[in-house]
PDB file of N, CA and C in Angstrom:
ATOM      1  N   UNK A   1       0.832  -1.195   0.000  1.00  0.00           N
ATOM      2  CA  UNK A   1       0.000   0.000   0.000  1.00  0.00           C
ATOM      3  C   UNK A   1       0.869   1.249   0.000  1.00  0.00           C
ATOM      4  N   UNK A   2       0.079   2.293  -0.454  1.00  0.00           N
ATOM      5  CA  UNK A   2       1.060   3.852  -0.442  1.00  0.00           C
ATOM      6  C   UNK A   2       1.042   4.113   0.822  1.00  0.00           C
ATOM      7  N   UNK A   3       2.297   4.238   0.822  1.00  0.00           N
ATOM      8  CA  UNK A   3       2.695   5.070   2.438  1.00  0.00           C
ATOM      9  C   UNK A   3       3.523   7.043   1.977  1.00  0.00           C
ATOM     10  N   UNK A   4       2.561   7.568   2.335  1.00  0.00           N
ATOM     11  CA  UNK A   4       2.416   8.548   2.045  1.00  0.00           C
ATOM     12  C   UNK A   4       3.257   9.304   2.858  1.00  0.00           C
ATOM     13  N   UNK A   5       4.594  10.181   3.259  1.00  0.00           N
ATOM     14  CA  UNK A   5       4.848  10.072   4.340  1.00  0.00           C
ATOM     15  C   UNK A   5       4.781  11.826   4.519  1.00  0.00           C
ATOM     16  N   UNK A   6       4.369  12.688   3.573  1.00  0.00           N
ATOM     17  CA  UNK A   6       4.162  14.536   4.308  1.00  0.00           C
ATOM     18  C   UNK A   6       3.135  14.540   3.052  1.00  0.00           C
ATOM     19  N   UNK A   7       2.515  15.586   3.371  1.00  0.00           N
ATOM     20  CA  UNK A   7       1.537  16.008   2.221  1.00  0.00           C
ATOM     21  C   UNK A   7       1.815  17.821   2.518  1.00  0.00           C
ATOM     22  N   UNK A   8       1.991  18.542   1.463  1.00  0.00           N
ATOM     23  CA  UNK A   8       1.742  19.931   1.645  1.00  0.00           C
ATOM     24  C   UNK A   8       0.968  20.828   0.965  1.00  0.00           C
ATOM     25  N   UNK A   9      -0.122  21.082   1.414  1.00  0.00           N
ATOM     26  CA  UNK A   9      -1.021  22.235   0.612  1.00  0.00           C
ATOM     27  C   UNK A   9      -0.329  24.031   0.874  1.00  0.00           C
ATOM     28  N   UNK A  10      -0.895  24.118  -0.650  1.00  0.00           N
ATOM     29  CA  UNK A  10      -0.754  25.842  -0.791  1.00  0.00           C
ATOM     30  C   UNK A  10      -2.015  26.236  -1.144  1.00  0.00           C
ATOM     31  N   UNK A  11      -2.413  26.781  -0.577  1.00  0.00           N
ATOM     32  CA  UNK A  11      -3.594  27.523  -1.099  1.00  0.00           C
ATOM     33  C   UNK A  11      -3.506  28.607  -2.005  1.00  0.00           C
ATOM     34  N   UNK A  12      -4.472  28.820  -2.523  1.00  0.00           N
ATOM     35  CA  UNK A  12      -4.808  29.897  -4.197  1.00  0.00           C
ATOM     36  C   UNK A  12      -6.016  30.436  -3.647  1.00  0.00           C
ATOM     37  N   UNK A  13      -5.635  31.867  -4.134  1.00  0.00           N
ATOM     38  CA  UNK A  13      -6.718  33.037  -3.267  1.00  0.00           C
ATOM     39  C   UNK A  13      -6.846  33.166  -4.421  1.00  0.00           C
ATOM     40  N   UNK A  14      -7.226  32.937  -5.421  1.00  0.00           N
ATOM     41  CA  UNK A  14      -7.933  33.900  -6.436  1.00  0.00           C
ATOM     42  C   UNK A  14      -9.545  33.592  -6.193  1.00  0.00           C
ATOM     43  N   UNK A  15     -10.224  34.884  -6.318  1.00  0.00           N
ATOM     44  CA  UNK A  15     -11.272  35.100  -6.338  1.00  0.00           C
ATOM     45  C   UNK A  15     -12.238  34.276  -7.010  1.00  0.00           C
ATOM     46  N   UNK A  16     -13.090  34.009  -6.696  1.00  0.00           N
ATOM     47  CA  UNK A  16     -13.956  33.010  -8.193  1.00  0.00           C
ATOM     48  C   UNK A  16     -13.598  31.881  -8.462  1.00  0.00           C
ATOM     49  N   UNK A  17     -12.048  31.744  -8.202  1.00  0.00           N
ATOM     50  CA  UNK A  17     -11.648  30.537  -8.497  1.00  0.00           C
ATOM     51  C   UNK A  17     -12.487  28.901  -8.476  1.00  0.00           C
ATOM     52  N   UNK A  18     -12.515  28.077  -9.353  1.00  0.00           N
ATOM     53  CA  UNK A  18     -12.904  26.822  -8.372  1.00  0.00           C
ATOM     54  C   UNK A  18     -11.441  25.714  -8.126  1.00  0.00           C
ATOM     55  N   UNK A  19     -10.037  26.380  -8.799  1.00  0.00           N
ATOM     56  CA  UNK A  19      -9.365  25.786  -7.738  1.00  0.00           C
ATOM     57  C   UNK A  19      -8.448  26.495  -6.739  1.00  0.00           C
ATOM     58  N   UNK A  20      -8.602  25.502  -5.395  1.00  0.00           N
ATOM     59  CA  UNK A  20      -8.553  26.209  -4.049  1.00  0.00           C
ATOM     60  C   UNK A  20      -7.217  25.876  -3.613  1.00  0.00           C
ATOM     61  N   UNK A  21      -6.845  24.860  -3.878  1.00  0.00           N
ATOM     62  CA  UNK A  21      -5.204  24.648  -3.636  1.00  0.00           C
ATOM     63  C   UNK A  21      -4.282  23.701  -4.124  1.00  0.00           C
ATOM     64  N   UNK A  22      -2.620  23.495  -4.014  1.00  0.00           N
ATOM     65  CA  UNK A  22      -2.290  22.709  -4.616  1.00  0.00           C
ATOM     66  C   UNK A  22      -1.557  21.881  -3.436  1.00  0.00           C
ATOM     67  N   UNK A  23      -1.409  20.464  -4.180  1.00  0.00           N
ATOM     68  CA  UNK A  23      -0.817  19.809  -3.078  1.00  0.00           C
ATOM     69  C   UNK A  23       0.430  19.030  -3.188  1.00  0.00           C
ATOM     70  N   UNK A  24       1.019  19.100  -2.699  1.00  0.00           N
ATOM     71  CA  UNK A  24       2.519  18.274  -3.086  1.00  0.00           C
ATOM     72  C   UNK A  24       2.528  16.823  -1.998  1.00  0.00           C
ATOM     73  N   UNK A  25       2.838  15.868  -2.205  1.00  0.00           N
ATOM     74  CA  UNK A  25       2.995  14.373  -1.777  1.00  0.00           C
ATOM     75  C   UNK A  25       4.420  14.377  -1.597  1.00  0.00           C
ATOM     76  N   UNK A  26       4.880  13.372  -0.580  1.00  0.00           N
ATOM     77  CA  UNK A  26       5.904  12.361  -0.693  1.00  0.00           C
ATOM     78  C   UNK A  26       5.655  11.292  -0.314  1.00  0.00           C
ATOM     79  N   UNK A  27       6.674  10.505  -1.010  1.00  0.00           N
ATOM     80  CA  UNK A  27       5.849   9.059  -1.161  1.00  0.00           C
ATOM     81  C   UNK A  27       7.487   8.633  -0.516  1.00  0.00           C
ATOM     82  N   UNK A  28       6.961   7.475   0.722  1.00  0.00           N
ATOM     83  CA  UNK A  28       8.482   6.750   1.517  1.00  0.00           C
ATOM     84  C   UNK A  28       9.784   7.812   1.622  1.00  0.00           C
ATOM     85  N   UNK A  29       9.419   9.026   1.699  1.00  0.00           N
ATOM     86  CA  UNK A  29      10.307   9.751   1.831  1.00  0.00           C
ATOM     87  C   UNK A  29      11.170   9.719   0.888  1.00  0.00           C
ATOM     88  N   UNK A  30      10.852   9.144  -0.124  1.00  0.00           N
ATOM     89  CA  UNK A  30      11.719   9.493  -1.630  1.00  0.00           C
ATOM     90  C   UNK A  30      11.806  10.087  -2.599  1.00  0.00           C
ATOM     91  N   UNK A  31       9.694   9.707  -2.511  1.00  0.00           N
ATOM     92  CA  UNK A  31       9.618  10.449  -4.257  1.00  0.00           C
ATOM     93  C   UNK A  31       8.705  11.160  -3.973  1.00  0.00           C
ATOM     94  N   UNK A  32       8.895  12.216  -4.722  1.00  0.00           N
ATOM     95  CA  UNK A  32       7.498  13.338  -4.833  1.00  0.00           C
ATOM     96  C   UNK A  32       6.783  13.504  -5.822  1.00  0.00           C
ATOM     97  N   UNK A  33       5.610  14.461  -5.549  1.00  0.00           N
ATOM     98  CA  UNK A  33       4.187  14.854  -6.660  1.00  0.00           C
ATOM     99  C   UNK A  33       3.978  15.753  -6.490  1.00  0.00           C
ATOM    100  N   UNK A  34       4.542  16.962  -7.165  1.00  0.00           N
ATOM    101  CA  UNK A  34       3.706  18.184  -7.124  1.00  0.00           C
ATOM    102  C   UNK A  34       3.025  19.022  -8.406  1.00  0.00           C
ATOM    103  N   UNK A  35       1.880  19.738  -7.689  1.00  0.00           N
ATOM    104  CA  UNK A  35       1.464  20.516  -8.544  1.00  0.00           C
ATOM    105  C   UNK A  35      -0.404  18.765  -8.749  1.00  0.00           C
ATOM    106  N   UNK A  36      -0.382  18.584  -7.541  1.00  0.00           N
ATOM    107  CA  UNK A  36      -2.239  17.772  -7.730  1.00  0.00           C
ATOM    108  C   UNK A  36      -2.939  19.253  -7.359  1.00  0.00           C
ATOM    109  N   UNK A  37      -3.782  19.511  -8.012  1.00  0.00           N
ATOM    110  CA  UNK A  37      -4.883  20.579  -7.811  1.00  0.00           C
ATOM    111  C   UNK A  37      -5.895  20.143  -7.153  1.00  0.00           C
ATOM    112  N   UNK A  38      -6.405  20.741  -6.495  1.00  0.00           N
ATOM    113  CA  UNK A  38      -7.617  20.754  -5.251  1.00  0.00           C
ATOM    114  C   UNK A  38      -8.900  21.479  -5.772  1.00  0.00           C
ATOM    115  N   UNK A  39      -9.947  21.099  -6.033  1.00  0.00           N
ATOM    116  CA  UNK A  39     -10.446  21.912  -7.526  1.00  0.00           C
ATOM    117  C   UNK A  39     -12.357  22.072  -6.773  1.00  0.00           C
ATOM    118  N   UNK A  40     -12.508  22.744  -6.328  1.00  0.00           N
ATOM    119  CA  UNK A  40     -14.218  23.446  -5.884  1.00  0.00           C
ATOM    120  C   UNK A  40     -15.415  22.328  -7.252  1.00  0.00           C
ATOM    121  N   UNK A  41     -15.819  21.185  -6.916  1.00  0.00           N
ATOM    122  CA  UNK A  41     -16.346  20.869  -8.123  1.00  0.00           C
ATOM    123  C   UNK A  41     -17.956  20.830  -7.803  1.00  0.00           C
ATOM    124  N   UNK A  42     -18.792  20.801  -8.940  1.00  0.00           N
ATOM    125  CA  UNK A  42     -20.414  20.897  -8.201  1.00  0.00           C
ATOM    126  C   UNK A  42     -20.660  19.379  -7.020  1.00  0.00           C
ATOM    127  N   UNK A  43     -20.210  18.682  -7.601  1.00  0.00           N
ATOM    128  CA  UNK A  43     -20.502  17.648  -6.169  1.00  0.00           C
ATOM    129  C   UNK A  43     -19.085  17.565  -4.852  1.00  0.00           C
ATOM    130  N   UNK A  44     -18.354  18.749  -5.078  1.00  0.00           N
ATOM    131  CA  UNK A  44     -17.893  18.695  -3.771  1.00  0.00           C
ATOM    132  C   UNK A  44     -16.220  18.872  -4.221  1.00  0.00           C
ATOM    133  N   UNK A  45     -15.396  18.844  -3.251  1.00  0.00           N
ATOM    134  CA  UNK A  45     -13.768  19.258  -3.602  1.00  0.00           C
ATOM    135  C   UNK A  45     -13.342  17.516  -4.509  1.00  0.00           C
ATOM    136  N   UNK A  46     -12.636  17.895  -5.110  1.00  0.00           N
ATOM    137  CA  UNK A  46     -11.851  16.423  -5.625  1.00  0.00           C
ATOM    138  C   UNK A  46     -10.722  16.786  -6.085  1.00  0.00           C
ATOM    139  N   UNK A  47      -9.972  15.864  -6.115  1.00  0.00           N
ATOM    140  CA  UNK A  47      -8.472  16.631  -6.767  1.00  0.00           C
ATOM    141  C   UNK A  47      -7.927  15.568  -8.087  1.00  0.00           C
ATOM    142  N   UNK A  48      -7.262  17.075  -8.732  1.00  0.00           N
ATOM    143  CA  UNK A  48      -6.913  16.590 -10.149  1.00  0.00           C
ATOM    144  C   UNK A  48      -5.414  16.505 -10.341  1.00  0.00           C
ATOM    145  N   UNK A  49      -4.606  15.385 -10.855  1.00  0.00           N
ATOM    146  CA  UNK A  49      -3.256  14.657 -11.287  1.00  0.00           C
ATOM    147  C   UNK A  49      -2.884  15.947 -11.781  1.00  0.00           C
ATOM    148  N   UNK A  50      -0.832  15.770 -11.675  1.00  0.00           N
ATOM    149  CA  UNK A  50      -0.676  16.813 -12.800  1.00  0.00           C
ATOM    150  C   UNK A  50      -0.549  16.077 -14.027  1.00  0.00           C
ATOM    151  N   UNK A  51      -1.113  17.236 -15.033  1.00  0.00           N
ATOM    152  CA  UNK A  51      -0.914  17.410 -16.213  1.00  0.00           C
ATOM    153  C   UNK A  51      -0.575  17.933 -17.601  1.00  0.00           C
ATOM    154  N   UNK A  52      -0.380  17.635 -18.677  1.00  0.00           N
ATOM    155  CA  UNK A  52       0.259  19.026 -19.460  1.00  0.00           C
ATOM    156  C   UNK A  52      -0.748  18.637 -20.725  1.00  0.00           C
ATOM    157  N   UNK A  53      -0.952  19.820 -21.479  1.00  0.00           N
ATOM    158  CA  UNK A  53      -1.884  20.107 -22.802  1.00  0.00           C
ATOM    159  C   UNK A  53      -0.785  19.580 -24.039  1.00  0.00           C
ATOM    160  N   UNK A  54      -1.542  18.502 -24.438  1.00  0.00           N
ATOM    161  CA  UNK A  54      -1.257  17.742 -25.702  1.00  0.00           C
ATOM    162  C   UNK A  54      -1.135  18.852 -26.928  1.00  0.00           C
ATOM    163  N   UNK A  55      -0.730  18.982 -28.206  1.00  0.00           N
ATOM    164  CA  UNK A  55      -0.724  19.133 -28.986  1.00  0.00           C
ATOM    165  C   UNK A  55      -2.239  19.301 -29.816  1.00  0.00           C
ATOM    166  N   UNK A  56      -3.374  18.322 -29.712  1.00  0.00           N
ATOM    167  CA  UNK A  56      -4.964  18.728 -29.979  1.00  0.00           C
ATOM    168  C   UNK A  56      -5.179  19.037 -28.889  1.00  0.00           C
ATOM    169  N   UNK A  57      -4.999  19.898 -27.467  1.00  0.00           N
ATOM    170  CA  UNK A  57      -5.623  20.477 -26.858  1.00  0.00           C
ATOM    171  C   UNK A  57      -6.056  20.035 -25.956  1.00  0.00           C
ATOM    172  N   UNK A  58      -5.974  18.124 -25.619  1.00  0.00           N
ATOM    173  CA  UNK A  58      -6.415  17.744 -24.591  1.00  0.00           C
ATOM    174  C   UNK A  58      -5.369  17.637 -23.179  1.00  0.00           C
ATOM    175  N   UNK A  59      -6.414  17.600 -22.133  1.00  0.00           N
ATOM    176  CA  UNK A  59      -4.849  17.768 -21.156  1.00  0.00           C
ATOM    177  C   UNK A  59      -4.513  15.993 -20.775  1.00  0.00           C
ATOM    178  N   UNK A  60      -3.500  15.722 -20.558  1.00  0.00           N
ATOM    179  CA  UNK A  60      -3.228  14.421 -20.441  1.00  0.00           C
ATOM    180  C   UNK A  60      -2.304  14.035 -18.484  1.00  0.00           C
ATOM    181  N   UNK A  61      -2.668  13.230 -17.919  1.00  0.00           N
ATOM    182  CA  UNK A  61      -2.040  13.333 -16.623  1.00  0.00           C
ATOM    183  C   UNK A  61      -0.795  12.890 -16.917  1.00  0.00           C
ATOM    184  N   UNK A  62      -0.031  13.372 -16.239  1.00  0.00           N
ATOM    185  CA  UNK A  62       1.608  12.953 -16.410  1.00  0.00           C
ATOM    186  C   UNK A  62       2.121  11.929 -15.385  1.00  0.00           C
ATOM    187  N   UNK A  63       1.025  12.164 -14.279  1.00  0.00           N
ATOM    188  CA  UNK A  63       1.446  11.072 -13.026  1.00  0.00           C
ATOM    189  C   UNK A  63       0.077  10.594 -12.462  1.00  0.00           C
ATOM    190  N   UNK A  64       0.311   9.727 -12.407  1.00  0.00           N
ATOM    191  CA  UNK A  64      -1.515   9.052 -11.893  1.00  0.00           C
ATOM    192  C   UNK A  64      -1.660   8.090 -11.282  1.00  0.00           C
ATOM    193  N   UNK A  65      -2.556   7.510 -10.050  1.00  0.00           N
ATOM    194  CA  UNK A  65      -2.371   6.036  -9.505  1.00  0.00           C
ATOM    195  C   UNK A  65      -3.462   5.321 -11.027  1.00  0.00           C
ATOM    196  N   UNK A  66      -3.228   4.096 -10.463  1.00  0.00           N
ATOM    197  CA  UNK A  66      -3.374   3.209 -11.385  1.00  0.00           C
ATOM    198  C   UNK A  66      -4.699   2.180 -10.934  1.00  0.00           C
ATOM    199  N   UNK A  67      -4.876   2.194 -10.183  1.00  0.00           N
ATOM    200  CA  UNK A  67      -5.847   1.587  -9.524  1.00  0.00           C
ATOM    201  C   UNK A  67      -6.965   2.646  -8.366  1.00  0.00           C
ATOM    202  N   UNK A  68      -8.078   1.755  -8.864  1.00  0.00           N
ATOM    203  CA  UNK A  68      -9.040   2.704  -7.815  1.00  0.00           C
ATOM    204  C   UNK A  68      -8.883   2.851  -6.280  1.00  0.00           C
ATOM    205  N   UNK A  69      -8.162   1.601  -5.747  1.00  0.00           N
ATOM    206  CA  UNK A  69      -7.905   1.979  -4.404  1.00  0.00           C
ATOM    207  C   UNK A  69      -7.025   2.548  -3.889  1.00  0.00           C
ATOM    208  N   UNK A  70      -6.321   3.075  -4.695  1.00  0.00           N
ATOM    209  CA  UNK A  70      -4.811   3.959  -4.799  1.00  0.00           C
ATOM    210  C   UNK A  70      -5.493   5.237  -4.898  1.00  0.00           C
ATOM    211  N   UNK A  71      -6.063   5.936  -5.937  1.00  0.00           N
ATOM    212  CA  UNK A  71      -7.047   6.773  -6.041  1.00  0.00           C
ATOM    213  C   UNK A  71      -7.553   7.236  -5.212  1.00  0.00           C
ATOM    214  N   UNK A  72      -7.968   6.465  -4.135  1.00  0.00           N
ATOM    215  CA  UNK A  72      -9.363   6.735  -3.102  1.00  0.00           C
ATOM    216  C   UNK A  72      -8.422   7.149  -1.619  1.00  0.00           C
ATOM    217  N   UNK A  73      -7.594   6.490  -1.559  1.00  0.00           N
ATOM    218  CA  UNK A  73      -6.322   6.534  -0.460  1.00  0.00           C
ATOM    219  C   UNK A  73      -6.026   7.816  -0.709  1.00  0.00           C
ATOM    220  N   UNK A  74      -5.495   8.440  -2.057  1.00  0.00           N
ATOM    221  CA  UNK A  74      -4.483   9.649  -2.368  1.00  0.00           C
ATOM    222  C   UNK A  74      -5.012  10.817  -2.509  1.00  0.00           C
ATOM    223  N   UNK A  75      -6.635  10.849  -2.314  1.00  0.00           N
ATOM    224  CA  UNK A  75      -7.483  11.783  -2.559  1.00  0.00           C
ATOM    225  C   UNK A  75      -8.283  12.196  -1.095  1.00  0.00           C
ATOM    226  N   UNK A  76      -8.530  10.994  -0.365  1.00  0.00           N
ATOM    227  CA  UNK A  76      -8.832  11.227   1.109  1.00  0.00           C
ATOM    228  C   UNK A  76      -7.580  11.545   1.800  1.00  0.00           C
ATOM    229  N   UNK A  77      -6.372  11.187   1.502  1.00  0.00           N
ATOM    230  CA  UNK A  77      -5.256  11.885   2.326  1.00  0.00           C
ATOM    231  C   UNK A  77      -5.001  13.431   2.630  1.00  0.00           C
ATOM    232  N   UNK A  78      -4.978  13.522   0.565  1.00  0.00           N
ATOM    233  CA  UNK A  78      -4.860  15.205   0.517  1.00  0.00           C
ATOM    234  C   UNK A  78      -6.148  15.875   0.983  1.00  0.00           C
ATOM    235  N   UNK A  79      -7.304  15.293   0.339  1.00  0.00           N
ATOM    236  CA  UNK A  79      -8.448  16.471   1.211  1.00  0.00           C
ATOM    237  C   UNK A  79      -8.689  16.609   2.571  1.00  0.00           C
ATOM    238  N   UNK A  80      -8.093  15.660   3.342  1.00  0.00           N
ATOM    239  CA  UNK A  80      -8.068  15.860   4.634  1.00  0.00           C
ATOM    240  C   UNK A  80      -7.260  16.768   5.032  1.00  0.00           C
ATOM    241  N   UNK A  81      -5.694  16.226   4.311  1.00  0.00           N
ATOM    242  CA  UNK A  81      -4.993  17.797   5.176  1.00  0.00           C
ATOM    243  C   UNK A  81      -5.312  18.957   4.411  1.00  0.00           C
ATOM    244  N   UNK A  82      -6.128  19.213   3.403  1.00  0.00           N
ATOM    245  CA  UNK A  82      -6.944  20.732   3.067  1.00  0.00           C
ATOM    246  C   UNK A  82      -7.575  21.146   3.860  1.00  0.00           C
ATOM    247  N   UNK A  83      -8.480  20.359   4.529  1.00  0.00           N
ATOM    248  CA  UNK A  83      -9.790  20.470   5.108  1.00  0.00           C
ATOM    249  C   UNK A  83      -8.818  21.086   6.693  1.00  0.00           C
ATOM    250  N   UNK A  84      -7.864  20.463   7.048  1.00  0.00           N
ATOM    251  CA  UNK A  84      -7.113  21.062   8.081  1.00  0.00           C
ATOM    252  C   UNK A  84      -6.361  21.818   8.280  1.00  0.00           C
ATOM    253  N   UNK A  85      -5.805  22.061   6.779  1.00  0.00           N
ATOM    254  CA  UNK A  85      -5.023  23.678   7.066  1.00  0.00           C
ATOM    255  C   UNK A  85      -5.804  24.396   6.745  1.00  0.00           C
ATOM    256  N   UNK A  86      -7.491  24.567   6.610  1.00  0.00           N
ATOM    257  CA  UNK A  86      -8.000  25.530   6.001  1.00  0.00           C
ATOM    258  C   UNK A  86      -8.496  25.929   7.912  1.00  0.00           C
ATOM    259  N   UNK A  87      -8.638  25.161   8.649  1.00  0.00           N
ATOM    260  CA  UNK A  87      -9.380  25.145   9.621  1.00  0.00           C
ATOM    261  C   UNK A  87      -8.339  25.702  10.452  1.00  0.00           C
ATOM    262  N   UNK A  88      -6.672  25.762   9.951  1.00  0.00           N
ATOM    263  CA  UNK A  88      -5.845  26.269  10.885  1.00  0.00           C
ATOM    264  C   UNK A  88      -5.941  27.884  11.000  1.00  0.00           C
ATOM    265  N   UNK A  89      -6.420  28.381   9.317  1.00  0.00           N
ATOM    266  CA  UNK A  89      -6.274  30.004   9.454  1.00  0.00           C
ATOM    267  C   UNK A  89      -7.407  30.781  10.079  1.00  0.00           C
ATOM    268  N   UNK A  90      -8.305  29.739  10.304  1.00  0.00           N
ATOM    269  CA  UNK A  90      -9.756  30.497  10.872  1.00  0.00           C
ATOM    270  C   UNK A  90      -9.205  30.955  12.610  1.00  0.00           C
ATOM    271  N   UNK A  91      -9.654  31.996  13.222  1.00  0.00           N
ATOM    272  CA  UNK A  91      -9.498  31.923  14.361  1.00  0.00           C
ATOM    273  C   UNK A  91      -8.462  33.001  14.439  1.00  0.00           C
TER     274      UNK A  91
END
């Protein structure tokens, strides 16, 4: 299983925006992921792989889990620590 070992969000103040922050991973203290977006969507926050714009215009992920339970792990990790550094600036 992924052992995830820091996660770091930045948050994005732009106005209007629907994305709210970005998040960087390390994985076993070796390898990293940055630049997953944290993205305001109509059924709720979800976050999107990085990626770069193809040549016809589509965007393509450059790094991605591969399986759905990898997915579900790497997406409840990061929105949790969103959900907690957002709760750190209140107050």
């Amino acid at each position: 299983m992924l052992n995830i070992t820091d996660i770091r969000i930045r948050k994005v103040t732009a106005d209007g925006s629907k994305l709210k922050a970005v998040a960087s991973v390390i994985i076993d203290d070796c390898f990293a992921i940055h630049d997953i977006k944290i993205i305001d969507g109509t059924d709720g926050e979800f976050i999107a792989m990085p990626s770069r714009k193809t040549p016809g215009g589509e965007f393509k992920d450059i790094v991605h889990p591969i399986n759905t339970e990898t997915r579900e792990a790497l997406r409840n990790l990061i929105l949790t620590a969103y959900k907690e550094s957002a709760g750190s600036d209140e107050g």
